[in-house]
Protein backbone atom coordinates (compact mmCIF):
# COMPACT_ATOMS: atom_id res chain seq x y z
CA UNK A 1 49.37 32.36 -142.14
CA UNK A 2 49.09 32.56 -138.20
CA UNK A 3 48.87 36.08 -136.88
CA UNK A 4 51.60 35.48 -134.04
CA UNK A 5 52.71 37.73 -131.17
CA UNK A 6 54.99 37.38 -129.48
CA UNK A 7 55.19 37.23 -124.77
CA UNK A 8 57.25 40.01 -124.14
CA UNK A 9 57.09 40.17 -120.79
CA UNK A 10 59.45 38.23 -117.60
CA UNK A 11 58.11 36.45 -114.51
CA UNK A 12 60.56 37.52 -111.75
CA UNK A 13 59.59 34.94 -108.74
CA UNK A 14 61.07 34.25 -105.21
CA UNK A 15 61.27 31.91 -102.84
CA UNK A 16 59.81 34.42 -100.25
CA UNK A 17 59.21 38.09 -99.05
CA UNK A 18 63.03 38.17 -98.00
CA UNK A 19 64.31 37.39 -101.27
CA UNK A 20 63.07 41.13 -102.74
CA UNK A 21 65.83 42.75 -101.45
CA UNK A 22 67.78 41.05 -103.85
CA UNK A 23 65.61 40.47 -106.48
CA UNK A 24 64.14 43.89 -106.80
CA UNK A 25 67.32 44.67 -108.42
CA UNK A 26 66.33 42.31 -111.83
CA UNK A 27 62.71 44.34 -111.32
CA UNK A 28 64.60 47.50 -111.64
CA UNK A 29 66.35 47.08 -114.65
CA UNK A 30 63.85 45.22 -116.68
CA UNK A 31 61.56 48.12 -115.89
CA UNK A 32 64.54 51.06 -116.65
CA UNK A 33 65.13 48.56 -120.39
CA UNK A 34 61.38 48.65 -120.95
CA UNK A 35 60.26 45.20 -120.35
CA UNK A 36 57.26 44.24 -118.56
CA UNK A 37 57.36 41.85 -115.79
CA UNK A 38 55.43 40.38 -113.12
CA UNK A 39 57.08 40.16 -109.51
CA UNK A 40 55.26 36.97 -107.45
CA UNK A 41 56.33 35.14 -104.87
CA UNK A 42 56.21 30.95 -105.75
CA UNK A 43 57.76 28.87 -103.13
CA UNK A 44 59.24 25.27 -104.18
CA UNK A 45 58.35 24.19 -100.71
CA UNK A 46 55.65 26.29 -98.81
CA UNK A 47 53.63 26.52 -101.89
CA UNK A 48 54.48 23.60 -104.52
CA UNK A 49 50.62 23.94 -105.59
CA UNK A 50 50.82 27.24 -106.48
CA UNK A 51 54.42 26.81 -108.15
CA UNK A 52 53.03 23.83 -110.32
CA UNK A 53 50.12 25.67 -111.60
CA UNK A 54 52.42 28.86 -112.46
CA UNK A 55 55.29 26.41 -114.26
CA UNK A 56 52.08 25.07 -116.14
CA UNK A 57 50.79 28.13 -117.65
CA UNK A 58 53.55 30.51 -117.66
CA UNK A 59 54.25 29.96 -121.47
CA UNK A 60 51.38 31.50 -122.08
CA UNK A 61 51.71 34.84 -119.77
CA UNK A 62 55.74 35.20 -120.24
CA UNK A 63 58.79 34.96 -122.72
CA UNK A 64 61.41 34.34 -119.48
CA UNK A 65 61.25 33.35 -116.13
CA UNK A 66 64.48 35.20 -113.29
CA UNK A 67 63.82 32.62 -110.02
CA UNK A 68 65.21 33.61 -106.92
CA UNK A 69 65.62 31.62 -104.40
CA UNK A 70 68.33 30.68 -101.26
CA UNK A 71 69.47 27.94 -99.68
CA UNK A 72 68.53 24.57 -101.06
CA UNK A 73 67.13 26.75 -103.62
CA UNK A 74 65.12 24.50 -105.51
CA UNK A 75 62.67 27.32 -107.80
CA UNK A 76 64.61 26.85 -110.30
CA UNK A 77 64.57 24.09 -111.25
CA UNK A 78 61.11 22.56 -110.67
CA UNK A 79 60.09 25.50 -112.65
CA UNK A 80 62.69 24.51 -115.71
CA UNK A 81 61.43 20.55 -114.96
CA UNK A 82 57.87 21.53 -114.91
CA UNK A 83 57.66 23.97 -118.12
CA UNK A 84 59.55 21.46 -120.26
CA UNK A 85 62.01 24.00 -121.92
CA UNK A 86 58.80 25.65 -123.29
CA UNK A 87 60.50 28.96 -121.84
CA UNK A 88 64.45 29.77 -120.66
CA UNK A 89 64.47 29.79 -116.76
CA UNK A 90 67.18 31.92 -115.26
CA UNK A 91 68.14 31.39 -111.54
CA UNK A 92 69.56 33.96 -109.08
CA UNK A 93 70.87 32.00 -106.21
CA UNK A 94 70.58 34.12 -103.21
CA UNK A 95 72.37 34.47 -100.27
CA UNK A 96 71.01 34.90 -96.59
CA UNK A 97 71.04 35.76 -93.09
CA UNK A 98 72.13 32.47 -92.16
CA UNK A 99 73.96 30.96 -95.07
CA UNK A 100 76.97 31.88 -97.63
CA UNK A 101 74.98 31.18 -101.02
CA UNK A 102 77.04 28.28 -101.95
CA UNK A 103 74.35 25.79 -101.35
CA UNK A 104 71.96 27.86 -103.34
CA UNK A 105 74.08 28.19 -106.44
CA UNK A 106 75.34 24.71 -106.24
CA UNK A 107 71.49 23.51 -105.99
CA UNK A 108 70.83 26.55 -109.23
CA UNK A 109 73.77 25.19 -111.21
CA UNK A 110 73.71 22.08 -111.29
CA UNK A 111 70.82 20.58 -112.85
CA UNK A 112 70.66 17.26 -114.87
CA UNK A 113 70.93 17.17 -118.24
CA UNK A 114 67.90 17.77 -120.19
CA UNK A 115 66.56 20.59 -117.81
CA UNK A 116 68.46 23.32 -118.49
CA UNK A 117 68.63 26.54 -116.05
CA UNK A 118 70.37 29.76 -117.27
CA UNK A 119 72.47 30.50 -113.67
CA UNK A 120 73.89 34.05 -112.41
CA UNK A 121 76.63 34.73 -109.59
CA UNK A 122 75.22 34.77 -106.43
CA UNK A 123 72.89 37.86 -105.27
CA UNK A 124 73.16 38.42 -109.36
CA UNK A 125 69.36 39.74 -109.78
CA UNK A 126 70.46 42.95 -112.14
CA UNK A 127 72.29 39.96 -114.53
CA UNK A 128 69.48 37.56 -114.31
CA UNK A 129 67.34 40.86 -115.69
CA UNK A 130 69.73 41.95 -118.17
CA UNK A 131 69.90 38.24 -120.13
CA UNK A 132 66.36 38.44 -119.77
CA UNK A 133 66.01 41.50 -121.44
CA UNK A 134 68.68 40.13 -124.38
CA UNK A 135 66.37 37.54 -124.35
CA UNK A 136 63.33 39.73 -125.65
CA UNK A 137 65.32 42.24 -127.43
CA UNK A 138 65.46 39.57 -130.18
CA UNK A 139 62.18 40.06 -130.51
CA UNK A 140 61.29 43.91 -129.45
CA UNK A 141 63.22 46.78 -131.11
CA UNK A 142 62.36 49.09 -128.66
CA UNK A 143 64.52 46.51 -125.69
CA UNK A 144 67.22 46.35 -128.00
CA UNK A 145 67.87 49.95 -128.37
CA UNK A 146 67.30 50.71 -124.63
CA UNK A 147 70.16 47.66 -123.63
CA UNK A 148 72.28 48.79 -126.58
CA UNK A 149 72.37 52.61 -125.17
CA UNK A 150 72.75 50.74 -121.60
CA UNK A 151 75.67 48.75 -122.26
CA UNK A 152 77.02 51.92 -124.35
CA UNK A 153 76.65 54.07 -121.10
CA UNK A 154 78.32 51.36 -118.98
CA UNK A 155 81.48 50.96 -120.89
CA UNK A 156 81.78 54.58 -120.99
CA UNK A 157 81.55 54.84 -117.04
CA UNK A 158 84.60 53.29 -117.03
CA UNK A 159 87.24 55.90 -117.12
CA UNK A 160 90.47 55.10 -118.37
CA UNK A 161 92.94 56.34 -115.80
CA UNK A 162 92.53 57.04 -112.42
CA UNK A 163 92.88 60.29 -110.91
């Protein structure tokens, strides 16, 4: 029998510096569920050497991968084409000074058949965290409690009248 444990821990990667402000968000609730992650920044474009190398290996370092990116937003994907569906790539298409989003969810959401990518709403870093967090709950007790009291404490936020 093979002694197997299991990657519990989430790449969160970004097109560049800018895109923090929105991804920090995914950072902050994987670390208030528990989960380990790694925050990096991979470029599709400036640095396609250093994004093949990471879609490569990242099997073997993480469970889940939350990319970032805006505009032609393109992280995404390569990293979902390069891994081979070895891992579930969510993408947070992110909106910016000079653009609406659109192009960077259309460009996140629509991927070929085959090369699946897991897709929030726009700016949607604390989502992209969360279903990576369900994502290694399945596997760590400890996640699942923390999201189950988290989702618990959200619904009762919601009051049920006005005042």
């Amino acid at each position: 029998m093979i002694n197997y444990k299991p990657i519990l821990k989430v790449a969160v990667i970004m097109g560049s510096k800018n895109d923090y402000s929105v991804m920090r968000e995914c950072e902050k609730i994987l670390k208030k569920l528990g989960v380990k992650c790694d925050v990096l920044i991979v470029s599709a474009h400036r640095t396609s050497d250093r994004l093949y190398k990471f879609a490569k290996t990242a099997h073997k370092k993480y469970s889940v991968v939350c990319a970032g990116a805006g505009r032609s937003a393109h992280l995404a994907g390569m990293c979902a084409s390069i891994m081979k569906k070895k891992i579930p790539v969510i993408g947070v298409p992110i909106k910016d000074k000079k653009t609406d989003g659109i192009a960077a969810l259309f460009s996140t959401n629509e991927m070929p058949n085959g090369i699946p990518v897991a897709t929030v709403a726009i700016d949607g870093a604390m989502n992209a965290g969360l279903l990576a967090a369900t994502i290694i709950s399945l596997q760590d007790s400890r996640v699942s409690q923390k999201l189950e009291k988290y989702m618990f404490d959200l619904t009762n936020s919601i009051k049920k009248r006005p005042r």
